[in-house]
C-alpha atoms as a PDB file:
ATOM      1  CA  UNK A   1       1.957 -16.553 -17.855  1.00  0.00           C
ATOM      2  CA  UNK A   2      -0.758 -14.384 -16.514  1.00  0.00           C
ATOM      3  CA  UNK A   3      -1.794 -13.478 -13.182  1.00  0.00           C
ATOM      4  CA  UNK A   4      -4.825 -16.057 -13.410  1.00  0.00           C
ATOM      5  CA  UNK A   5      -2.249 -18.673 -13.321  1.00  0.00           C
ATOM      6  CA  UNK A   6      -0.906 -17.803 -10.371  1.00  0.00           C
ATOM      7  CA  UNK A   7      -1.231 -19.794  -7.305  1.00  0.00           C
ATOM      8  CA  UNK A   8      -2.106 -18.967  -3.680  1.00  0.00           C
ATOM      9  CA  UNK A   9       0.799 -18.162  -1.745  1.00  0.00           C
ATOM     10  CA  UNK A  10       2.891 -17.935  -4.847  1.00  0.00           C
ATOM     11  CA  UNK A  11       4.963 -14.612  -5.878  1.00  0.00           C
ATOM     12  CA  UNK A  12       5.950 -13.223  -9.208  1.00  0.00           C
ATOM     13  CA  UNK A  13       6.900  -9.591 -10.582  1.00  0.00           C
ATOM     14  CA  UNK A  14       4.790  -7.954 -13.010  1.00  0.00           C
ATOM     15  CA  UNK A  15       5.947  -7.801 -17.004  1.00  0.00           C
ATOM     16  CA  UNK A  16       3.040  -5.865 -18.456  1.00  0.00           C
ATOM     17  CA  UNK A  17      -0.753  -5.403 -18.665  1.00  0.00           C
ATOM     18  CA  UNK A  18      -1.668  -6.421 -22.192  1.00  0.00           C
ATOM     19  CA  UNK A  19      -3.980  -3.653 -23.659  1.00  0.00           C
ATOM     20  CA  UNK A  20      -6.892  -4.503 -25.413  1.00  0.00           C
ATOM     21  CA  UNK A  21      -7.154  -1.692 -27.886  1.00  0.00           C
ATOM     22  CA  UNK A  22      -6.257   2.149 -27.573  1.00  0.00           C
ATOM     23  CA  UNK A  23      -8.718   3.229 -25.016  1.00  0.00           C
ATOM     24  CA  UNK A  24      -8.147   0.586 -23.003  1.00  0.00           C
ATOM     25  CA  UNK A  25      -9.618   1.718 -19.782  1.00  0.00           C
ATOM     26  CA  UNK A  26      -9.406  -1.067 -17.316  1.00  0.00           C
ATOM     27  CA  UNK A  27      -5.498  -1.926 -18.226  1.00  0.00           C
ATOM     28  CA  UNK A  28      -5.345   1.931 -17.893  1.00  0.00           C
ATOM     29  CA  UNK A  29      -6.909   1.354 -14.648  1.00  0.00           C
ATOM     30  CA  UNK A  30      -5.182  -1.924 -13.594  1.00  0.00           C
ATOM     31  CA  UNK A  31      -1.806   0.009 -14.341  1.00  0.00           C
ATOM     32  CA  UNK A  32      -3.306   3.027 -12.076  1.00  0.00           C
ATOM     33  CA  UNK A  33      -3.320   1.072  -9.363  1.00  0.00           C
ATOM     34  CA  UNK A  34       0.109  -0.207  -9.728  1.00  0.00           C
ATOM     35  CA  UNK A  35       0.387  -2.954 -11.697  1.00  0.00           C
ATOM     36  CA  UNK A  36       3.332  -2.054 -13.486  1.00  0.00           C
ATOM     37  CA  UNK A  37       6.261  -3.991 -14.834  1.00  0.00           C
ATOM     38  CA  UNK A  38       8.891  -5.016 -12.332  1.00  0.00           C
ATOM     39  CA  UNK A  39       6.507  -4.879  -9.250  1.00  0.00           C
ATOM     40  CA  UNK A  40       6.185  -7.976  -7.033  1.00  0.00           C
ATOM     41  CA  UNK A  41       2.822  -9.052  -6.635  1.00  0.00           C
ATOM     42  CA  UNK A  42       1.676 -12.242  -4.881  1.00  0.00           C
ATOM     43  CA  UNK A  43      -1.449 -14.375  -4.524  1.00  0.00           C
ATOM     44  CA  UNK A  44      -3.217 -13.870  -1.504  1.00  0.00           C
ATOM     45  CA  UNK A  45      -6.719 -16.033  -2.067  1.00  0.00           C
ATOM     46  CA  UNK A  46      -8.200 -17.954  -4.867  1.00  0.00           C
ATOM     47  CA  UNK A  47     -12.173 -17.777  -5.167  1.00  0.00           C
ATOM     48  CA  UNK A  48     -13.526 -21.280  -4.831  1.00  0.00           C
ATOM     49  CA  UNK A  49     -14.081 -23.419  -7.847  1.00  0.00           C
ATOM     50  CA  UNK A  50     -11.563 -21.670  -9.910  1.00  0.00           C
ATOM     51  CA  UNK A  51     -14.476 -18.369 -10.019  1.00  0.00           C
ATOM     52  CA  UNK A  52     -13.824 -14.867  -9.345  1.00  0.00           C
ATOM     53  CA  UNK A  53     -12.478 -12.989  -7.530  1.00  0.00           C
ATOM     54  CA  UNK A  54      -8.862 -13.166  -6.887  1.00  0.00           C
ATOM     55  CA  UNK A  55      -7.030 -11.539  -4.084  1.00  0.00           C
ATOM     56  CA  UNK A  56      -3.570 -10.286  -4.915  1.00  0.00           C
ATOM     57  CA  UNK A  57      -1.304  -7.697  -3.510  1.00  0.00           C
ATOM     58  CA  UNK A  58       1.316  -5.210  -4.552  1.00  0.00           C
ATOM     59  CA  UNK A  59       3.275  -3.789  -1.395  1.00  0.00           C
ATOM     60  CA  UNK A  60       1.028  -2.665   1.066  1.00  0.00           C
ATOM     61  CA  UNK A  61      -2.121  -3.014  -0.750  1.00  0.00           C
ATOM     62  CA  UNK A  62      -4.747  -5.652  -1.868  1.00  0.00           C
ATOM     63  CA  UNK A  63      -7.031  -5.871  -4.715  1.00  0.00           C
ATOM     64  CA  UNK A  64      -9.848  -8.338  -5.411  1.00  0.00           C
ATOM     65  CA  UNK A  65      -9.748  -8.971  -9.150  1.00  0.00           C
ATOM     66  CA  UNK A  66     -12.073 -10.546 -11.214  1.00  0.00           C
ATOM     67  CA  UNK A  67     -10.330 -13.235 -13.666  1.00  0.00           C
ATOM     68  CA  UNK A  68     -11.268 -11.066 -17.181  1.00  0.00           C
ATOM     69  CA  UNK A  69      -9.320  -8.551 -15.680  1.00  0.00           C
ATOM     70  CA  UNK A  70      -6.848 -10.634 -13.924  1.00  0.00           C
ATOM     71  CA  UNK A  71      -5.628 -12.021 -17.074  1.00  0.00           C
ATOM     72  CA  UNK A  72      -4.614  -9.072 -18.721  1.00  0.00           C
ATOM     73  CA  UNK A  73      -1.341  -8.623 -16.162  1.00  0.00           C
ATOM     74  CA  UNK A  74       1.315 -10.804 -17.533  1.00  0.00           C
ATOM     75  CA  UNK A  75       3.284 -12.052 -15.056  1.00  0.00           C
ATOM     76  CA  UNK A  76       6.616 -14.023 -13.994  1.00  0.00           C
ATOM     77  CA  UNK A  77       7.248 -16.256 -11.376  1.00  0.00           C
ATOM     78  CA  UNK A  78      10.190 -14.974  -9.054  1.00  0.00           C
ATOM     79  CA  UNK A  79      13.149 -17.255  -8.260  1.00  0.00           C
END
């Protein structure tokens, strides 16, 4: 499941972000920020109309993602 499929209020920890070739630079980036595997992240907001962007948050910190980007952290959903 990805991070896209994740719903408001809902929590999961972080697996990977799936690269999309060697010089990958926004999973470089996405992982930069701290989306790394075993992190809890949750779903904050959900962009009307199932658009972009998405807010999520790991720890502290928020990020508003778009849903190309977004989909690249694979996620699962914590018990």
């Amino acid at each position: 499941m990805n991070l896209t499929q994740l719903g408001k209020g809902v929590s999961a920890t972080v697996l990977e972000v799936t690269l999309q070739g060697p010089a990958d630079a926004i999973a470089q980036r996405l992982l930069d920020l701290g989306f790394v595997a075993g992190e809890p992240v949750r779903c904050i907001a959900l962009a009307p109309f199932g658009g972009d962007p998405l807010l999520v948050q790991i720890g502290f910190t928020r990020f508003a993602l778009r849903r190309a980007e977004a989909a690249r952290v694979q996620i699962e959903i914590a018990p």
